[in-house]
N, C-alpha and C. Protein backbone atom coordinates (compact mmCIF):
# COMPACT_ATOMS: atom_id res chain seq x y z
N UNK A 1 4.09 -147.69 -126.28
CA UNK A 1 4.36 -147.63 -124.85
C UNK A 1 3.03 -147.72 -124.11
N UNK A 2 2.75 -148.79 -123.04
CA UNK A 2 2.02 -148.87 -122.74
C UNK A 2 0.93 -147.82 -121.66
N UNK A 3 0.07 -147.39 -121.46
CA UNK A 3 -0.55 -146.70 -120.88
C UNK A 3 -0.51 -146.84 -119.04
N UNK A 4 0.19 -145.61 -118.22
CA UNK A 4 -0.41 -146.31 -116.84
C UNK A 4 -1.28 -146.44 -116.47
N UNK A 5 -1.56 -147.62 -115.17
CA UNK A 5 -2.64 -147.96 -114.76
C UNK A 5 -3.59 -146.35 -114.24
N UNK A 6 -4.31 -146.14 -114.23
CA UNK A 6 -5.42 -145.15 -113.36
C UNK A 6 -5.46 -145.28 -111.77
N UNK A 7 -5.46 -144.41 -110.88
CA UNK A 7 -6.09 -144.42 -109.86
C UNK A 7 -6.97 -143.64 -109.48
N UNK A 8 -7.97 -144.68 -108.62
CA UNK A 8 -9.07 -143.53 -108.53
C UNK A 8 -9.15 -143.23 -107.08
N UNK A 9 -9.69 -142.04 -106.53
CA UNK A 9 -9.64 -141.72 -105.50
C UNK A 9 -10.99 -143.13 -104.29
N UNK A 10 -11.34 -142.56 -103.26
CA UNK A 10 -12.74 -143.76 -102.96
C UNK A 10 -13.79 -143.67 -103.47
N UNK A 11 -14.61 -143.01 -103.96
CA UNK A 11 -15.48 -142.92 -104.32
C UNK A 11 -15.14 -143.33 -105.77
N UNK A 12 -14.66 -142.68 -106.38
CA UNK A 12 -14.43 -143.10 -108.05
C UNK A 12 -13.85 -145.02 -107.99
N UNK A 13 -13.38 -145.29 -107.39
CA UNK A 13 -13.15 -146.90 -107.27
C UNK A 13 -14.32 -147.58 -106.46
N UNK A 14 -14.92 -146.81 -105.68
CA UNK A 14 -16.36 -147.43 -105.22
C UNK A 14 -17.17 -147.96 -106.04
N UNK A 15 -17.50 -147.11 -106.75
CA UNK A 15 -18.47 -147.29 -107.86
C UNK A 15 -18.30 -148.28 -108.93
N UNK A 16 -16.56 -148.11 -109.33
CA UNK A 16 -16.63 -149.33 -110.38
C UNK A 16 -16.41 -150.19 -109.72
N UNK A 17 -15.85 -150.50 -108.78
CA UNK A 17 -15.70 -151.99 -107.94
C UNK A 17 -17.11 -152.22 -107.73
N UNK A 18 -18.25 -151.30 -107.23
CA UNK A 18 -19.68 -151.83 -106.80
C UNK A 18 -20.44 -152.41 -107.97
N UNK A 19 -19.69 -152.14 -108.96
CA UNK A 19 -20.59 -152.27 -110.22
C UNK A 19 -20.34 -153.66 -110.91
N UNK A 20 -18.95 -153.78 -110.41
CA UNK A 20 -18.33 -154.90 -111.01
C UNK A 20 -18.38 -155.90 -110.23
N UNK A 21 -18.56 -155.86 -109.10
CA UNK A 21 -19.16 -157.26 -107.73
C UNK A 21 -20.30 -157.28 -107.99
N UNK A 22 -21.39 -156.72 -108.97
CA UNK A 22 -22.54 -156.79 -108.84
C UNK A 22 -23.04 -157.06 -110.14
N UNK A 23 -22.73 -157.81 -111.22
CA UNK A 23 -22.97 -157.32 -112.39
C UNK A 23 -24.56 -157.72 -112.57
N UNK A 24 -25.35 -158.44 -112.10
CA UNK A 24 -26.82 -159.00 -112.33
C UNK A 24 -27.63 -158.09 -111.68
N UNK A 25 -27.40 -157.33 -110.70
CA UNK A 25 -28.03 -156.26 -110.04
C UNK A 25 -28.11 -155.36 -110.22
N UNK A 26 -29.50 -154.32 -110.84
CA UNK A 26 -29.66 -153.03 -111.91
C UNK A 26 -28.71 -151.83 -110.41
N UNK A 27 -28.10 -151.09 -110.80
CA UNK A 27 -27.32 -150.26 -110.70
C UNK A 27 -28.02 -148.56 -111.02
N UNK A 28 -27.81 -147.75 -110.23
CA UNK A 28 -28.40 -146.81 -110.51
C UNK A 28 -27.78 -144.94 -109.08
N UNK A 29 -27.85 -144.37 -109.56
CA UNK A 29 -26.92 -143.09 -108.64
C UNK A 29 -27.68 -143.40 -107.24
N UNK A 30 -28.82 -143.53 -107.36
CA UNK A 30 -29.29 -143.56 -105.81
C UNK A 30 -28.87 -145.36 -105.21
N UNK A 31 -29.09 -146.60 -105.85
CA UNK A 31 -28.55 -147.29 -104.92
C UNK A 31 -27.00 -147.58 -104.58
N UNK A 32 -26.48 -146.54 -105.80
CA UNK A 32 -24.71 -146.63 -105.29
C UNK A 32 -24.72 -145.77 -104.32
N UNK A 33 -25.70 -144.61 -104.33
CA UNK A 33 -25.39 -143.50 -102.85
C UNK A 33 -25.17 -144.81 -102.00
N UNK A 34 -26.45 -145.02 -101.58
CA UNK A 34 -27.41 -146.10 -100.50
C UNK A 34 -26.21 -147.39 -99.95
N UNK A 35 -25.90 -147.75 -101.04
CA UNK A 35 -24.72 -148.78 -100.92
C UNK A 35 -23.11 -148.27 -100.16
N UNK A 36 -22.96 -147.12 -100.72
CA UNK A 36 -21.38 -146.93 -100.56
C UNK A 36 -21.66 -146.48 -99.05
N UNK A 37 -22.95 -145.17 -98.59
CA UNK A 37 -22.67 -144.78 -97.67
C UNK A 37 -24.36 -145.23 -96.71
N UNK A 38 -24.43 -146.30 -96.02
CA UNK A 38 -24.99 -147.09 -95.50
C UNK A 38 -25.62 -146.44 -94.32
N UNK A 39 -25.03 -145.84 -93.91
CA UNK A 39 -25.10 -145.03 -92.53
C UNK A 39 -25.97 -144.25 -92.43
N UNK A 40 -26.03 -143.01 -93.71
CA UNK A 40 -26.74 -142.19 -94.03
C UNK A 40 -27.94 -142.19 -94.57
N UNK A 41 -29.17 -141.23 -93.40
CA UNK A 41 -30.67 -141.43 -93.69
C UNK A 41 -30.60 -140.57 -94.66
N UNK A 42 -31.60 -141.36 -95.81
CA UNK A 42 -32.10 -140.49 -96.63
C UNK A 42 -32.79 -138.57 -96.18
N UNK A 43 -32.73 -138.15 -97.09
CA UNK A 43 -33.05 -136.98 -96.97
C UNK A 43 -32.79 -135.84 -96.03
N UNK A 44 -31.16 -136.12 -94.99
CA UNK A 44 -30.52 -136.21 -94.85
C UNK A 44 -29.49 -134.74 -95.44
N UNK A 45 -28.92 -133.61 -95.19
CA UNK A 45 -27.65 -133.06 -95.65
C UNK A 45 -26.33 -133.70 -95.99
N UNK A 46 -26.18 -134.97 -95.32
CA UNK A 46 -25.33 -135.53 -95.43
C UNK A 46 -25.46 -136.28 -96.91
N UNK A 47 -26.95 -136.96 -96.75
CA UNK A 47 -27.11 -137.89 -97.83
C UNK A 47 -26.95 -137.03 -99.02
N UNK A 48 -27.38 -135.76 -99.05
CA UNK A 48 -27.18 -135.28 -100.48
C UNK A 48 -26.25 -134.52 -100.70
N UNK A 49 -25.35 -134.56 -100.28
CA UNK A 49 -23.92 -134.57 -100.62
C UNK A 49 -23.30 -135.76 -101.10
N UNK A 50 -23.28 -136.92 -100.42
CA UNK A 50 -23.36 -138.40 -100.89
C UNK A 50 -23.23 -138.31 -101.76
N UNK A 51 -25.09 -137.78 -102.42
CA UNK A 51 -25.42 -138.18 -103.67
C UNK A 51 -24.92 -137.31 -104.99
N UNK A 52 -24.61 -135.84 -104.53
CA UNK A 52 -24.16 -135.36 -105.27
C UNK A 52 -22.68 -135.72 -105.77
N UNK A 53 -21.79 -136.24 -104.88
CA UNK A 53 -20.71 -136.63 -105.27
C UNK A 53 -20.94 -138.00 -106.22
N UNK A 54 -21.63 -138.81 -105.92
CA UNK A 54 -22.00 -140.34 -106.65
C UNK A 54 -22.16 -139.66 -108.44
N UNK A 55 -23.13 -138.83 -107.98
CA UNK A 55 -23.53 -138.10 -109.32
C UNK A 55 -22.13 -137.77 -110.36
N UNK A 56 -21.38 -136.81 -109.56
CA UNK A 56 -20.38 -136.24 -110.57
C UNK A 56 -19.07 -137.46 -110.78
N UNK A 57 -19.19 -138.41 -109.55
CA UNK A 57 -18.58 -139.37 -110.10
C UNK A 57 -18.71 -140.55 -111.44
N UNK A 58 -20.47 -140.65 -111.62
CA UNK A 58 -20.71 -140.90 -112.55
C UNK A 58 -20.56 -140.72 -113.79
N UNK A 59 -20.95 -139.33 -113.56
CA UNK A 59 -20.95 -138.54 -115.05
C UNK A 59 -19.33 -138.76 -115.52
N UNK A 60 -18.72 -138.66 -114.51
CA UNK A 60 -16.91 -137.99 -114.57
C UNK A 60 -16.69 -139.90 -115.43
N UNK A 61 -17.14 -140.84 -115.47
CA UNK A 61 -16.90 -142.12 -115.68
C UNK A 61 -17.44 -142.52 -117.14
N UNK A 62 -18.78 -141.84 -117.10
CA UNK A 62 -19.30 -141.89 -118.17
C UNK A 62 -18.29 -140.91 -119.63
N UNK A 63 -18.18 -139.69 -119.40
CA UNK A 63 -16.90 -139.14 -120.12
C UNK A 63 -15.67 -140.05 -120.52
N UNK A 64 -15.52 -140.63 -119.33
CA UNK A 64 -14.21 -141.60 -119.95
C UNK A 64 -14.65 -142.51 -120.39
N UNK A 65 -15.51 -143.39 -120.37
CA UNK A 65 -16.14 -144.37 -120.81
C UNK A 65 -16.08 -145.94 -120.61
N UNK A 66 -16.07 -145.57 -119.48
CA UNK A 66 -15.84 -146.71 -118.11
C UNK A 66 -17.68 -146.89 -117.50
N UNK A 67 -18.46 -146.63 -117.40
CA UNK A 67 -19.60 -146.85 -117.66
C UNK A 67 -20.35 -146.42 -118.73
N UNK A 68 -21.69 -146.79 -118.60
CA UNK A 68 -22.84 -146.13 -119.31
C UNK A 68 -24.34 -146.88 -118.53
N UNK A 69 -24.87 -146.00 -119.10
CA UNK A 69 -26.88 -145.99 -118.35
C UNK A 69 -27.48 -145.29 -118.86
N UNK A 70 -28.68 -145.29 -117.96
CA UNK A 70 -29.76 -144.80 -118.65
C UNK A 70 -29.64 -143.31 -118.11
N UNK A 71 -29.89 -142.41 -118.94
CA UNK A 71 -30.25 -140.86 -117.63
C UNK A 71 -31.85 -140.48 -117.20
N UNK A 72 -31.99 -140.26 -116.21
CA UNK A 72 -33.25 -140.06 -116.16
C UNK A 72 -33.27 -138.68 -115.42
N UNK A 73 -34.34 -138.39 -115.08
CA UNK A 73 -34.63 -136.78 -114.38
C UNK A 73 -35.71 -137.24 -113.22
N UNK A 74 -35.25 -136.39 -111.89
CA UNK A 74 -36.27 -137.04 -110.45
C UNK A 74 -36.34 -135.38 -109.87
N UNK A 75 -36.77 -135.27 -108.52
CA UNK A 75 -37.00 -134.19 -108.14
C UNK A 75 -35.75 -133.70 -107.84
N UNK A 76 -34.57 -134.65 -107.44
CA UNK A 76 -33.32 -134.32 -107.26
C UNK A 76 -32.21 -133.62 -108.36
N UNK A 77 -33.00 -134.03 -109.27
CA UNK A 77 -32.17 -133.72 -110.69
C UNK A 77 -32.23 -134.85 -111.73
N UNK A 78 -30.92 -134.81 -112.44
CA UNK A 78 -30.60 -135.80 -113.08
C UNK A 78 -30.03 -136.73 -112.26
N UNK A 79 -30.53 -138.50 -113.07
CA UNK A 79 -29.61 -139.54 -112.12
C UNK A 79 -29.43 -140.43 -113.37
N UNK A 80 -29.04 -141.73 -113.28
CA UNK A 80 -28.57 -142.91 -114.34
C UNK A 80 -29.07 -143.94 -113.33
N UNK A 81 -29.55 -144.68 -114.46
CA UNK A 81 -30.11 -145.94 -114.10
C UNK A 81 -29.62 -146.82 -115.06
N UNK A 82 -29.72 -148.02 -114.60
CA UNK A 82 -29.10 -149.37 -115.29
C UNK A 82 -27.99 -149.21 -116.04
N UNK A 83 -27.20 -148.53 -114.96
CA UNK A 83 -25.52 -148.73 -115.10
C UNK A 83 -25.14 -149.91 -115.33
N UNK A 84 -23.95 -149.70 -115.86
CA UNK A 84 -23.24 -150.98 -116.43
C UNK A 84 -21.97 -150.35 -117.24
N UNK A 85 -20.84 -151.51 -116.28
CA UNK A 85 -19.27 -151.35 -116.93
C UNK A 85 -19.14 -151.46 -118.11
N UNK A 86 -18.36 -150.75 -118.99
CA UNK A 86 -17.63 -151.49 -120.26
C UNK A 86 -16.76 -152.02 -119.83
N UNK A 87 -16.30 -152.46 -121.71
CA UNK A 87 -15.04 -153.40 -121.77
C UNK A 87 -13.92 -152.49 -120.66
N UNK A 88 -13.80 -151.06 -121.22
CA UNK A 88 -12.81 -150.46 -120.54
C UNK A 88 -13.02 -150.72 -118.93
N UNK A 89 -14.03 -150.16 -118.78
CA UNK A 89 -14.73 -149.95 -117.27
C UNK A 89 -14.22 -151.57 -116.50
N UNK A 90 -14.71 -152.32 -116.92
CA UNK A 90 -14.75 -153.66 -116.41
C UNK A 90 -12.71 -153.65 -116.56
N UNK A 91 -12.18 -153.37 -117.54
CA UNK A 91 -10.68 -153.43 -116.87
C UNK A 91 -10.55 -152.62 -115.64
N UNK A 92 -10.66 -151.36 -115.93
CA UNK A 92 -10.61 -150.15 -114.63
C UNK A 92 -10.70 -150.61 -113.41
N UNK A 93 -11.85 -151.25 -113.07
CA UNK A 93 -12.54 -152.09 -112.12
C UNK A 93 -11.39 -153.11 -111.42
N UNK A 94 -10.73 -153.64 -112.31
CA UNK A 94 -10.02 -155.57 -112.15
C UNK A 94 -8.95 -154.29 -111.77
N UNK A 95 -8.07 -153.61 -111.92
CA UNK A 95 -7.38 -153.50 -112.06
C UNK A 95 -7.45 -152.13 -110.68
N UNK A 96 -8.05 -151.37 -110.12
CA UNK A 96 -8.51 -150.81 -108.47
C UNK A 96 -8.41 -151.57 -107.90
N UNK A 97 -9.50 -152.92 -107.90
CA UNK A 97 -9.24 -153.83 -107.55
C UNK A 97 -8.03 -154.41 -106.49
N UNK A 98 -7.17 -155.06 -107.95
CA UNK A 98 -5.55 -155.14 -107.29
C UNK A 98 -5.26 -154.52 -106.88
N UNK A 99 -5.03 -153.14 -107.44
CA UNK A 99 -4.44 -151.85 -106.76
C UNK A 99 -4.46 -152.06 -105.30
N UNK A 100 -6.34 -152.12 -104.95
CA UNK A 100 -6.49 -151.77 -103.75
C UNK A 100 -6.16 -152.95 -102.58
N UNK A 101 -5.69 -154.21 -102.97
CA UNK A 101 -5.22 -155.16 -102.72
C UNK A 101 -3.96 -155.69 -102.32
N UNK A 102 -3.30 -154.63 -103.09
CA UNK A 102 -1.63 -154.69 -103.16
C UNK A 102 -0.72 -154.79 -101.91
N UNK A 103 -1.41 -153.63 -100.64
CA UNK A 103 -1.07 -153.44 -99.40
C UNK A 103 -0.99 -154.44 -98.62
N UNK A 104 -1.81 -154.90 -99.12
CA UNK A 104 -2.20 -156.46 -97.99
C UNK A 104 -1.24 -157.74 -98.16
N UNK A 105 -0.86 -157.79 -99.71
CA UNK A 105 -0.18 -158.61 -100.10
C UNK A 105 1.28 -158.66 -99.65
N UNK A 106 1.48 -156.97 -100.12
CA UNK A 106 2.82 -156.58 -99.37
C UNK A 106 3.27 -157.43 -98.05
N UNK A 107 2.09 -156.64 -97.08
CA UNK A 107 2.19 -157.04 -95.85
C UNK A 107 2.63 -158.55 -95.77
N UNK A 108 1.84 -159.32 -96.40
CA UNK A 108 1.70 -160.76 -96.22
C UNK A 108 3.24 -161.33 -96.58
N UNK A 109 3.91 -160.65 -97.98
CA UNK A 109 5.17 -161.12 -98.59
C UNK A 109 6.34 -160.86 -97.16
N UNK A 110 5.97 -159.42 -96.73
CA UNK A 110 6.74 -159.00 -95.03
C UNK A 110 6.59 -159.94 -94.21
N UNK A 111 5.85 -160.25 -93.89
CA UNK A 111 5.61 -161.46 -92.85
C UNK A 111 6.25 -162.83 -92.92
N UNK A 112 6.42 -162.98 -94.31
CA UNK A 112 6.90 -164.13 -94.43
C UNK A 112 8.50 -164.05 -94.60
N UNK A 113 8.89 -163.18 -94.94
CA UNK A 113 10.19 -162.87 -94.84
C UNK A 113 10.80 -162.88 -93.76
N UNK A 114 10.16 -162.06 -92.56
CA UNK A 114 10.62 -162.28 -91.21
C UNK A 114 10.26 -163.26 -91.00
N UNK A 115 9.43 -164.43 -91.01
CA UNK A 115 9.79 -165.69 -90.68
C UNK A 115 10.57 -166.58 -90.97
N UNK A 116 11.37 -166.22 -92.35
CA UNK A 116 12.16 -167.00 -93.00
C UNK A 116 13.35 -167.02 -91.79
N UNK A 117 13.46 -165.02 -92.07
CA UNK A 117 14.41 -164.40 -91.31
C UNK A 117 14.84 -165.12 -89.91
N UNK A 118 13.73 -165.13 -88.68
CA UNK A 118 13.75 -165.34 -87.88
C UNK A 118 14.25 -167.24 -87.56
N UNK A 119 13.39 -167.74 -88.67
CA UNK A 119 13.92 -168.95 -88.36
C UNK A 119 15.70 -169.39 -89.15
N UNK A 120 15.83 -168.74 -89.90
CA UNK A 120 17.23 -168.46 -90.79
C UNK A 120 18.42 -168.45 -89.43
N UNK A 121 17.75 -167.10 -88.44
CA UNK A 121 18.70 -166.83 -86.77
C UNK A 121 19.01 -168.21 -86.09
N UNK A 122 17.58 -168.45 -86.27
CA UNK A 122 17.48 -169.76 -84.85
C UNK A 122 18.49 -170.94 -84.97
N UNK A 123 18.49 -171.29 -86.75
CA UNK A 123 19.33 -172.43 -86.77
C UNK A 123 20.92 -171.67 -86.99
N UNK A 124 21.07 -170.77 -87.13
CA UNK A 124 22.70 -170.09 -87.09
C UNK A 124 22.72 -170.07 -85.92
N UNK A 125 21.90 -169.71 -85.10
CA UNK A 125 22.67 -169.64 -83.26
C UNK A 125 22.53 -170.96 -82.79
N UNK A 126 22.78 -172.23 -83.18
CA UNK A 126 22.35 -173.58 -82.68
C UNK A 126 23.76 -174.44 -82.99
């Protein structure tokens, strides 16, 4: 029986979607902070919360084994550098992805239905 798909909350689909639009570009906890939340100046209360969440999202990925990197140690703590999806990860990724895609499609399949709909009226009242 097959396994269900995963969902991840934003941040946990941030990361592997950022990782997976990016695969030639070294990857690391501080430029996924930097990336996901754009807004926010470094050094910052805000930013290191950011970063602390990026962090435990990492680690929380690395456990499942949907990434892997390097670990390193900074004044901040521990971080990972030259992240990179696995096989799994890289499904995880394709598959948020759609997930996060699905809404739109919906919408789009709605739309076209009421046009069917609407033009379906026009030639019955004629």
């Amino acid at each position: 029986m097959p396994r269900p798909e995963a969902e991840f909350d934003g941040t946990e689909g941030d990361v592997l979607i950022a990782i997976y639009e990016s695969p030639d570009v070294p990857s690391s906890t501080y430029t996924l902070t930097q990336g996901l939340n754009p807004s926010l100046r470094i050094a910052t209360a805000e930013y290191s919360a950011a970063l602390a969440r990026v962090s435990r999202v990492i680690e929380d990925h690395i456990v499942r084994g949907l990434i892997r990197g390097k670990r390193s140690k900074s004044a901040d703590g521990i971080f990972f550098k030259d992240l990179k999806l696995t096989y799994k990860g890289e499904q995880a990724a394709i598959q948020e992805r759609k997930r996060r895609a699905l809404p739109g499609e919906i919408q789009r399949v709605i739309e076209v239905v009421e046009l069917i709909r609407a033009r379906r009226d026009r030639g019955a009242g004629s």
